[in-house]
PDB file of N, CA and C in Angstrom:
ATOM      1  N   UNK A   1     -57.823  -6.533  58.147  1.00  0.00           N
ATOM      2  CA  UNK A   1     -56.627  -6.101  57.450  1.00  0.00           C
ATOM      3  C   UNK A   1     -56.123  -7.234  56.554  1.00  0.00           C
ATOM      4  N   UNK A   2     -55.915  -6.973  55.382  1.00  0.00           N
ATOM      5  CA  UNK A   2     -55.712  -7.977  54.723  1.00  0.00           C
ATOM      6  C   UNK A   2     -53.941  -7.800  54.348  1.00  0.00           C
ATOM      7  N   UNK A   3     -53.527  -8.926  54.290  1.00  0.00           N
ATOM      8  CA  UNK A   3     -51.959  -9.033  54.024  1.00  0.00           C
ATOM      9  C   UNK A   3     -51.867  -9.080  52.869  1.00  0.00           C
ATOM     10  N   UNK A   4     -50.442  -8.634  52.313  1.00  0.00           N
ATOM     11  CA  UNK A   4     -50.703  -8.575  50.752  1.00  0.00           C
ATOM     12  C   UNK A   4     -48.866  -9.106  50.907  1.00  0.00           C
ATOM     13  N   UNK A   5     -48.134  -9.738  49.728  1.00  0.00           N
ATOM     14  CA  UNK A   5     -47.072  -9.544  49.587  1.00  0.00           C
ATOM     15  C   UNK A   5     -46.505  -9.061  48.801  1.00  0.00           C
ATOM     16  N   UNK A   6     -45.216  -8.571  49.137  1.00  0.00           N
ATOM     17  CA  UNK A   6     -44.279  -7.515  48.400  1.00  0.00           C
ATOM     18  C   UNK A   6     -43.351  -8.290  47.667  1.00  0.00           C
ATOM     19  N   UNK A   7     -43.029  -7.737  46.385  1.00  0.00           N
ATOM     20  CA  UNK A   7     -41.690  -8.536  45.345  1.00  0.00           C
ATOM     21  C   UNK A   7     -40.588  -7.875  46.008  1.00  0.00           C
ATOM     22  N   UNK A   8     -39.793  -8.600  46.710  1.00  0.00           N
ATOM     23  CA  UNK A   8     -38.589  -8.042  46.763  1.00  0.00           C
ATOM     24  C   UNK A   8     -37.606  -7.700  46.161  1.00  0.00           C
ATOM     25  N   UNK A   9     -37.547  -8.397  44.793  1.00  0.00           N
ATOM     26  CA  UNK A   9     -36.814  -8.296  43.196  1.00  0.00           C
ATOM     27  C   UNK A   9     -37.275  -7.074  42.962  1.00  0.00           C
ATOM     28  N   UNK A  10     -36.397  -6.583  41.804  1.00  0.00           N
ATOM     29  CA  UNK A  10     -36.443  -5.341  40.918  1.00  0.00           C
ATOM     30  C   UNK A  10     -37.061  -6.343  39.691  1.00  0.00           C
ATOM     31  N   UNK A  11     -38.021  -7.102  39.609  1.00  0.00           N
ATOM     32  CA  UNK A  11     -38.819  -8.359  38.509  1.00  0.00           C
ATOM     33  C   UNK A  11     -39.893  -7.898  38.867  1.00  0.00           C
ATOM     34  N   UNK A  12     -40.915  -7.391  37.867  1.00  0.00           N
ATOM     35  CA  UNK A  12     -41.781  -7.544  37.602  1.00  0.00           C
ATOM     36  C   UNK A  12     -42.756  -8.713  37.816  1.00  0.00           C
ATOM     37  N   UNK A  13     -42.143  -9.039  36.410  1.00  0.00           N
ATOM     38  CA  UNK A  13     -42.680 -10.506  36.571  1.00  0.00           C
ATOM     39  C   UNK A  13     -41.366 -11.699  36.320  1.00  0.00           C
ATOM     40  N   UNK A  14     -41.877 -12.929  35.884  1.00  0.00           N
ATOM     41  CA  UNK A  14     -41.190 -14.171  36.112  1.00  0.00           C
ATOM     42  C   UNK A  14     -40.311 -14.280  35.060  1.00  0.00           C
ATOM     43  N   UNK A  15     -41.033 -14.054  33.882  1.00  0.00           N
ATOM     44  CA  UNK A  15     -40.254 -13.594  32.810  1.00  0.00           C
ATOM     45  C   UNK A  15     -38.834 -12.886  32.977  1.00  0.00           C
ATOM     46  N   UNK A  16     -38.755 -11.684  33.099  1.00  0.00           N
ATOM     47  CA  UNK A  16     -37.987 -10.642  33.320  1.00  0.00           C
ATOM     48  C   UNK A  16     -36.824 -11.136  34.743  1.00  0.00           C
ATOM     49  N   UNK A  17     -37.301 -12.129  35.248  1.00  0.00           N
ATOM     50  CA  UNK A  17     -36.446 -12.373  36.392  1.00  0.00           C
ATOM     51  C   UNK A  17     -35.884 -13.854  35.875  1.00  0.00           C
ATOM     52  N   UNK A  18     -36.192 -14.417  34.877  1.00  0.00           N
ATOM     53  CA  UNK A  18     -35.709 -15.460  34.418  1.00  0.00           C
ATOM     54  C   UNK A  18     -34.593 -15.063  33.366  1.00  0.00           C
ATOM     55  N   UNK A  19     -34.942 -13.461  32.535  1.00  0.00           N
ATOM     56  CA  UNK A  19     -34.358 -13.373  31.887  1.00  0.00           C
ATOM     57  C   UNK A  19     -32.435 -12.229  32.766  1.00  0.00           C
ATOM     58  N   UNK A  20     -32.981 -11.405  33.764  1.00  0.00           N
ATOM     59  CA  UNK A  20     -32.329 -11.363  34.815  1.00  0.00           C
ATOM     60  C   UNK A  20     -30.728 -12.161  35.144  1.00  0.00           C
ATOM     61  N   UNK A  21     -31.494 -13.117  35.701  1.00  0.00           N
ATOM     62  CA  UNK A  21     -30.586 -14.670  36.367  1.00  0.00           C
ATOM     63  C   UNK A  21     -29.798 -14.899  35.124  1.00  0.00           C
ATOM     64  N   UNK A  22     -30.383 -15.275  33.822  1.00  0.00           N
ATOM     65  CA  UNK A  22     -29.491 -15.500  32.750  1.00  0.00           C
ATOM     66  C   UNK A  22     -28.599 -14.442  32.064  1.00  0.00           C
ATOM     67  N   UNK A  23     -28.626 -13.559  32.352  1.00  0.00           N
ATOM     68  CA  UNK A  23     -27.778 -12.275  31.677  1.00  0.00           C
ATOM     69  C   UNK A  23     -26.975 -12.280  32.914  1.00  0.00           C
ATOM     70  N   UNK A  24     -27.251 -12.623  34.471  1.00  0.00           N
ATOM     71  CA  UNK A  24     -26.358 -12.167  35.510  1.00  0.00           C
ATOM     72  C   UNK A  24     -24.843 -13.817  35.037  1.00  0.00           C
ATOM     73  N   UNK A  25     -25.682 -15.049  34.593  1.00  0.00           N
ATOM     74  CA  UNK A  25     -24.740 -15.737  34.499  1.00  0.00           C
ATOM     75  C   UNK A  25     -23.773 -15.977  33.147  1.00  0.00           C
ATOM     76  N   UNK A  26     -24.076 -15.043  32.150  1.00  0.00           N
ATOM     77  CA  UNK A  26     -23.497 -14.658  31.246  1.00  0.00           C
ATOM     78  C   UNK A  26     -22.259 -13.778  31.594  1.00  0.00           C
ATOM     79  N   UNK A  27     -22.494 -13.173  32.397  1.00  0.00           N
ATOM     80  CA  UNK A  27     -21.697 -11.729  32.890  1.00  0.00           C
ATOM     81  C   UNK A  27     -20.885 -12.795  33.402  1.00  0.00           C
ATOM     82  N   UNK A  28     -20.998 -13.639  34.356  1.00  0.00           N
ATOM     83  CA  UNK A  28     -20.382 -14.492  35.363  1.00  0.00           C
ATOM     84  C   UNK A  28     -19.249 -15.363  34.981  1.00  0.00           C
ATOM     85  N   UNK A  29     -20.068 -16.105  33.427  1.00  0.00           N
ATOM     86  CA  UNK A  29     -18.916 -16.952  32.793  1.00  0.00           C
ATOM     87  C   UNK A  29     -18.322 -16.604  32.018  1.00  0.00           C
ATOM     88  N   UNK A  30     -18.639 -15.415  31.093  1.00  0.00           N
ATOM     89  CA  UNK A  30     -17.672 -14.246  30.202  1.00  0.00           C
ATOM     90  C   UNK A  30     -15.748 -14.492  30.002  1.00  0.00           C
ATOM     91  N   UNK A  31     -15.904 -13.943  32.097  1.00  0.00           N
ATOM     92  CA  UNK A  31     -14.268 -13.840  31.904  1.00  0.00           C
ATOM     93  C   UNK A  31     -13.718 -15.263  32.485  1.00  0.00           C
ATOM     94  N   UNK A  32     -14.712 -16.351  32.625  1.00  0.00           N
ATOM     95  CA  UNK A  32     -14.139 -17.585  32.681  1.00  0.00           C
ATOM     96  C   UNK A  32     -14.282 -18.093  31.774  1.00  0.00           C
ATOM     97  N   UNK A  33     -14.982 -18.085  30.572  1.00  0.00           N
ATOM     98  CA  UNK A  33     -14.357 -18.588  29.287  1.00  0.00           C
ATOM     99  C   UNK A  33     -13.690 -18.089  28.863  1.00  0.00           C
ATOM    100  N   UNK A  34     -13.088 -16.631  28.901  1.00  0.00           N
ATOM    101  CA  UNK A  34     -11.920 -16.189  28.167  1.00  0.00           C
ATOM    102  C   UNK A  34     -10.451 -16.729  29.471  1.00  0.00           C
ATOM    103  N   UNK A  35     -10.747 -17.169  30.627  1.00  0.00           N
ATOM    104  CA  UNK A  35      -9.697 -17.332  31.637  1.00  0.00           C
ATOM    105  C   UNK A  35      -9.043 -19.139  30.867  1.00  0.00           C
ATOM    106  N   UNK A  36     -10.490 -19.987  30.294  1.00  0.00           N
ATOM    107  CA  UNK A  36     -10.368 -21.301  30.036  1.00  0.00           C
ATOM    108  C   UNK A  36      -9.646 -20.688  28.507  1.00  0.00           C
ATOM    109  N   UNK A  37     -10.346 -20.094  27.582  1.00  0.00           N
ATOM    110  CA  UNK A  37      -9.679 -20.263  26.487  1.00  0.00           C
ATOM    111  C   UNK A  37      -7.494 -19.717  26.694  1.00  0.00           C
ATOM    112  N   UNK A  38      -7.262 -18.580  27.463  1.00  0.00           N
ATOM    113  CA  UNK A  38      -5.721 -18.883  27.441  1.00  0.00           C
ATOM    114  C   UNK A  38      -5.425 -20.047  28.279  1.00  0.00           C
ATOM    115  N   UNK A  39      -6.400 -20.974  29.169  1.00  0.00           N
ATOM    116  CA  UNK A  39      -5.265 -21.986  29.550  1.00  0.00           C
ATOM    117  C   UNK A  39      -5.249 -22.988  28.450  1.00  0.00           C
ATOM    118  N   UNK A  40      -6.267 -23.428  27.448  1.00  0.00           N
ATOM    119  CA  UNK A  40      -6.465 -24.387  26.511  1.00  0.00           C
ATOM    120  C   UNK A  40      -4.686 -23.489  25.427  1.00  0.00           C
ATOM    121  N   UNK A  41      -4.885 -21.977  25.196  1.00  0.00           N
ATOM    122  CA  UNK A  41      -3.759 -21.634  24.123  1.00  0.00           C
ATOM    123  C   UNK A  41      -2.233 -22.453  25.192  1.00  0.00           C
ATOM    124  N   UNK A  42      -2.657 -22.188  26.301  1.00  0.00           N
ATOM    125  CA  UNK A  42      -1.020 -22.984  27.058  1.00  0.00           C
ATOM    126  C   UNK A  42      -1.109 -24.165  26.960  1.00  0.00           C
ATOM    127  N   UNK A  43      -1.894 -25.115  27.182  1.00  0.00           N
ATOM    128  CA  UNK A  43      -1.950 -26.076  26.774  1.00  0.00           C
ATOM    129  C   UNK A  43      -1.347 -26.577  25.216  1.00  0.00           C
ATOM    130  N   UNK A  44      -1.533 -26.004  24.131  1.00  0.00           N
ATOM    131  CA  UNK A  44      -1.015 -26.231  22.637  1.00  0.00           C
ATOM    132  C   UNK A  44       0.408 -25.120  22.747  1.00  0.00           C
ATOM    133  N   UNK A  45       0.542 -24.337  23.602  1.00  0.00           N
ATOM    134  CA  UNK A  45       2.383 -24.269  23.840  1.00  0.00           C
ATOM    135  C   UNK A  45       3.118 -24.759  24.511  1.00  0.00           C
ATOM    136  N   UNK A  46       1.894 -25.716  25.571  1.00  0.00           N
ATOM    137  CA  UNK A  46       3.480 -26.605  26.324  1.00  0.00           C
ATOM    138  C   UNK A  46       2.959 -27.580  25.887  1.00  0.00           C
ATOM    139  N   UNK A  47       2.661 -28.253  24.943  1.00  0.00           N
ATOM    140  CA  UNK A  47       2.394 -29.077  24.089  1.00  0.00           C
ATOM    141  C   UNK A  47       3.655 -30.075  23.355  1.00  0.00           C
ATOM    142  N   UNK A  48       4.073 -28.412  22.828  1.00  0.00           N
ATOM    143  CA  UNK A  48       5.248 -28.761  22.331  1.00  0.00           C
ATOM    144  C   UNK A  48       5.768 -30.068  21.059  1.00  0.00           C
ATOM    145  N   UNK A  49       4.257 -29.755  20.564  1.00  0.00           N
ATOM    146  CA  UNK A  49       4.716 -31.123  19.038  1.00  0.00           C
ATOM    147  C   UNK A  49       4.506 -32.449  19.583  1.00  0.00           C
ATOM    148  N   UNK A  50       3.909 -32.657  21.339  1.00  0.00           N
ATOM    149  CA  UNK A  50       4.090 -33.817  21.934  1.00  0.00           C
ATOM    150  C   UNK A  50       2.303 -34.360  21.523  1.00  0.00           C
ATOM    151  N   UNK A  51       2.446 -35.488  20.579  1.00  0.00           N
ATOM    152  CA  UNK A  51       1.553 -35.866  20.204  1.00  0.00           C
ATOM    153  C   UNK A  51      -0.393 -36.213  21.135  1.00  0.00           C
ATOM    154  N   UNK A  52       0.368 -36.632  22.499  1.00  0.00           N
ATOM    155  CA  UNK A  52      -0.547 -37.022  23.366  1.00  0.00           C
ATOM    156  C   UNK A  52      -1.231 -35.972  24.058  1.00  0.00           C
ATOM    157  N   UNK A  53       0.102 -34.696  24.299  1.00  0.00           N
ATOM    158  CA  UNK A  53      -0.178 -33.738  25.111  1.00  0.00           C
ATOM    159  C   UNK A  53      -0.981 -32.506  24.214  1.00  0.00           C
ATOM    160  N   UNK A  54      -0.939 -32.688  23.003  1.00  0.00           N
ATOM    161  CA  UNK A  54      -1.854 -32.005  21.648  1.00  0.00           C
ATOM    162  C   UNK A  54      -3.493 -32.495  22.003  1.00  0.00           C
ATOM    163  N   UNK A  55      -3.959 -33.488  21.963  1.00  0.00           N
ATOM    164  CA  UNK A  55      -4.905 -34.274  22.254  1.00  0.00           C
ATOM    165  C   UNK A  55      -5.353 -33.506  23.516  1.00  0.00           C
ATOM    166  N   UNK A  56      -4.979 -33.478  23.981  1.00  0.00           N
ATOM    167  CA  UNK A  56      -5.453 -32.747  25.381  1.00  0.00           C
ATOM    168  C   UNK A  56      -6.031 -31.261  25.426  1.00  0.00           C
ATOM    169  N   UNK A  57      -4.643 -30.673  24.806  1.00  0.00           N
ATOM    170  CA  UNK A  57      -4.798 -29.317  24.308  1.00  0.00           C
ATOM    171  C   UNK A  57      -6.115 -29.611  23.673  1.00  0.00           C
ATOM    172  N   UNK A  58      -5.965 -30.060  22.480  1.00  0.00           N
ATOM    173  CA  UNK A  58      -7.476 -30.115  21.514  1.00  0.00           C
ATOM    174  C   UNK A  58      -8.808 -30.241  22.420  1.00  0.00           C
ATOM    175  N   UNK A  59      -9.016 -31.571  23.076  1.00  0.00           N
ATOM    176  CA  UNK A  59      -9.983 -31.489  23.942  1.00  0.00           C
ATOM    177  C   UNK A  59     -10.318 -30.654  24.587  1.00  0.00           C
ATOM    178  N   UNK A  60      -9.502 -29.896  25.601  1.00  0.00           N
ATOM    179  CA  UNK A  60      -9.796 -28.748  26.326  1.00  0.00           C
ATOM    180  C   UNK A  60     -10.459 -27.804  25.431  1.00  0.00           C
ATOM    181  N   UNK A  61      -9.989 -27.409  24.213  1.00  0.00           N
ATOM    182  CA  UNK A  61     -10.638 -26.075  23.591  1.00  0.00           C
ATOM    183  C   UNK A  61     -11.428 -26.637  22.637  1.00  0.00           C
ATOM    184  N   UNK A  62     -12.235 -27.340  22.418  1.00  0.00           N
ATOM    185  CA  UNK A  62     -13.221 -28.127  21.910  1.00  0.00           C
ATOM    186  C   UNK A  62     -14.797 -27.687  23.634  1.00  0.00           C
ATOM    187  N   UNK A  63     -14.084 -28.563  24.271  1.00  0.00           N
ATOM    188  CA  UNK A  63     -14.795 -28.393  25.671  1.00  0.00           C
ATOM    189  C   UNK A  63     -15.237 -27.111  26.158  1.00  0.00           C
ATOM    190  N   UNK A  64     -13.929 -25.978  25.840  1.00  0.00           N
ATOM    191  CA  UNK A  64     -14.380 -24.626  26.201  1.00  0.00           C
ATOM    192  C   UNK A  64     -15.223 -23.898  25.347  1.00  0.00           C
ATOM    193  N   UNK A  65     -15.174 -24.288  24.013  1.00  0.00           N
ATOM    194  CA  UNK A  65     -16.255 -23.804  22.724  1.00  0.00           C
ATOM    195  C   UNK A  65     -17.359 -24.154  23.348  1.00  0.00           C
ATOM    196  N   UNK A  66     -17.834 -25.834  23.490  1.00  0.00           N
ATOM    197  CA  UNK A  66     -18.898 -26.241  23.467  1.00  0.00           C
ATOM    198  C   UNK A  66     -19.712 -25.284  24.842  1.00  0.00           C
ATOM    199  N   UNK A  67     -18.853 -25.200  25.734  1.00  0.00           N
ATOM    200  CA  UNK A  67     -19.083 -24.427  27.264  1.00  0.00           C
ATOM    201  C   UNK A  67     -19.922 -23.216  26.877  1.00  0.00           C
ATOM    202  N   UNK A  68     -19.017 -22.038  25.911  1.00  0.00           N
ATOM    203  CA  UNK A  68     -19.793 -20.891  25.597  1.00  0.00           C
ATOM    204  C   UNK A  68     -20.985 -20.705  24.425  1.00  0.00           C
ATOM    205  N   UNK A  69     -20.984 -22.204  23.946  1.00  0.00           N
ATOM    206  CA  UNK A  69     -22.238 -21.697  23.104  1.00  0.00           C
ATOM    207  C   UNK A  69     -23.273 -22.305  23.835  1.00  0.00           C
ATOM    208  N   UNK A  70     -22.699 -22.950  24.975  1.00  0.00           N
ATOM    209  CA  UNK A  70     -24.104 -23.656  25.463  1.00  0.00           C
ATOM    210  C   UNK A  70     -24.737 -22.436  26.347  1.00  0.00           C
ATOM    211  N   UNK A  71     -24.071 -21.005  27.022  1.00  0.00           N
ATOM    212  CA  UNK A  71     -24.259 -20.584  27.838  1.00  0.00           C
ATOM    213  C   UNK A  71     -24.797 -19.330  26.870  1.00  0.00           C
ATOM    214  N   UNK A  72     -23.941 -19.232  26.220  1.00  0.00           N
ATOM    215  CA  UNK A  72     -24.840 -17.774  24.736  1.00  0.00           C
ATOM    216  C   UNK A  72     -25.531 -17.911  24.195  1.00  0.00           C
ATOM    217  N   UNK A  73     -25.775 -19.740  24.063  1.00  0.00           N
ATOM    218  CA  UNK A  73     -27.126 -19.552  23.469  1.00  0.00           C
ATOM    219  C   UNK A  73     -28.613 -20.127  24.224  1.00  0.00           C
ATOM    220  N   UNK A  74     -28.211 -20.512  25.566  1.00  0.00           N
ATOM    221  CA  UNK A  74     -29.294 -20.417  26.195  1.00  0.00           C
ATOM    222  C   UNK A  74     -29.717 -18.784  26.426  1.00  0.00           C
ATOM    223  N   UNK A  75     -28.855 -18.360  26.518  1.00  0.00           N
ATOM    224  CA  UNK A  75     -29.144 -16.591  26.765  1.00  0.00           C
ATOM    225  C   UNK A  75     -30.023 -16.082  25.482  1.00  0.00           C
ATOM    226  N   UNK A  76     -29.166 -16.596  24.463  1.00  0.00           N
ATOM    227  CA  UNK A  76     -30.238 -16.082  23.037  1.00  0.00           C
ATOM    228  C   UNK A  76     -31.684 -16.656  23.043  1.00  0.00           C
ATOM    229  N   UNK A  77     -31.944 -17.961  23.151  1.00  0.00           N
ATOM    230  CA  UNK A  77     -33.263 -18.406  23.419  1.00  0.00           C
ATOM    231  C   UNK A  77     -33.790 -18.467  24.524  1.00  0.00           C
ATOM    232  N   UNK A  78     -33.258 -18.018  25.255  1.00  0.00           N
ATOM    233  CA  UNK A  78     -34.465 -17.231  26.718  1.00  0.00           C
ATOM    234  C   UNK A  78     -34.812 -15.867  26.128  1.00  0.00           C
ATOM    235  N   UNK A  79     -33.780 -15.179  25.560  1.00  0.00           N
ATOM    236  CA  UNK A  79     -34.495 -14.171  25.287  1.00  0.00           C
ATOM    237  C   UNK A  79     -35.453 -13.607  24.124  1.00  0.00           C
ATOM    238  N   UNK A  80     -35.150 -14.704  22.986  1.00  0.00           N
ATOM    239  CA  UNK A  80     -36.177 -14.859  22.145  1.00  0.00           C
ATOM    240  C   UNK A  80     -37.445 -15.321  22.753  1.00  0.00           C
ATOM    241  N   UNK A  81     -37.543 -16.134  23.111  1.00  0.00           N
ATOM    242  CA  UNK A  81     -38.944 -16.763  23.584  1.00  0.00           C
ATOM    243  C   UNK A  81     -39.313 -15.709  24.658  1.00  0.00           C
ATOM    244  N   UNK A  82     -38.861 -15.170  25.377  1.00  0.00           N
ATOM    245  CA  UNK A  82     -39.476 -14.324  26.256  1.00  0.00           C
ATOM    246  C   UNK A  82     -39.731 -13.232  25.290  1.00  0.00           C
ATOM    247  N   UNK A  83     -39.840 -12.703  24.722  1.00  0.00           N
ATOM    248  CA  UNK A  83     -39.988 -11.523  23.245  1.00  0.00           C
ATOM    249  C   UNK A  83     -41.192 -11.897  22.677  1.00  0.00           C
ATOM    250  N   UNK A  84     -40.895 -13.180  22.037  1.00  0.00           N
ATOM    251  CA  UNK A  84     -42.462 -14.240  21.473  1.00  0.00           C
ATOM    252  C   UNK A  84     -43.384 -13.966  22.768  1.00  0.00           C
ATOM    253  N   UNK A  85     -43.121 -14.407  23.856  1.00  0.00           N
ATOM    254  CA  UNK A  85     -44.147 -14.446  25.192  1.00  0.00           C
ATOM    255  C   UNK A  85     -44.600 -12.896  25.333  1.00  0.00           C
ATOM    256  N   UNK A  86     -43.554 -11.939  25.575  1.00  0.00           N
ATOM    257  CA  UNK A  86     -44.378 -10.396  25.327  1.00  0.00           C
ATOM    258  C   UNK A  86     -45.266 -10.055  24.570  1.00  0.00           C
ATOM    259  N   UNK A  87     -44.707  -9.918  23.065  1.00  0.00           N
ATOM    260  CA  UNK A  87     -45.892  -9.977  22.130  1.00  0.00           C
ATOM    261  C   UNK A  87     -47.041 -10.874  21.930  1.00  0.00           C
ATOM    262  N   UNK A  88     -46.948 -11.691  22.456  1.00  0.00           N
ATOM    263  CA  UNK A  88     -48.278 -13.010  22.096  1.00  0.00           C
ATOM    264  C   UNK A  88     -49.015 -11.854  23.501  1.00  0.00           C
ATOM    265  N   UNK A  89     -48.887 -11.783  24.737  1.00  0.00           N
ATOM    266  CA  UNK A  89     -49.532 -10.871  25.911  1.00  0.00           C
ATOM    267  C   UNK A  89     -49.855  -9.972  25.292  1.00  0.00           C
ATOM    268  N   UNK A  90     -49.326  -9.052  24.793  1.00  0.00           N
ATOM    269  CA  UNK A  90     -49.352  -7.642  24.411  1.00  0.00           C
ATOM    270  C   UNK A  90     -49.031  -6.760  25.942  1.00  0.00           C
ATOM    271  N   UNK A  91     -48.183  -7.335  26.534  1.00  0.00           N
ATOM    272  CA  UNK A  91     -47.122  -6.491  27.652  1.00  0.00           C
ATOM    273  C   UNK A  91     -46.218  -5.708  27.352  1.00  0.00           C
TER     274      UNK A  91
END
């Protein structure tokens, strides 16, 4: 009798489960970058013209930009290259 193993994923393959994981953590940080971008807008209203406490504000929503393009666009180039990787297979 030979043993065989079973995928327990709804993945195919490695691909598709890489691309998976990254769309599940897109979903994940979505409404925490929109939760970071109103605390960065409170930040520049209790700010209040206060030169130091602006700086801060700024940083924070500088920080939260850099946050979502790092996370949208790993999502965009996983899923490009996995597209390139389909067609180069012919899967």
């Amino acid at each position: 009798m030979a043993q065989t193993l079973q995928n327990p994923t709804q993945f195919p393959t490695i691909q598709r489960f890489i691309e998976g994981v990254l769309k599940a953590v897109v979903y994940i940080a979505m409404p925490i970058i929109a939760l970071f971008m109103v605390y960065a807008g409170f930040l520049f209203v209790k700010a209040r013209g206060n030169s130091g406490e602006l700086e801060n504000a700024k940083k924070n929503f500088v920080y939260v930009i850099i946050g979502a393009i790092l996370i949208l666009g790993a999502w965009v180039f996983a899923t490009l290259i996995g597209g390139t990787v389909s067609q180069l297979v012919g899967s």
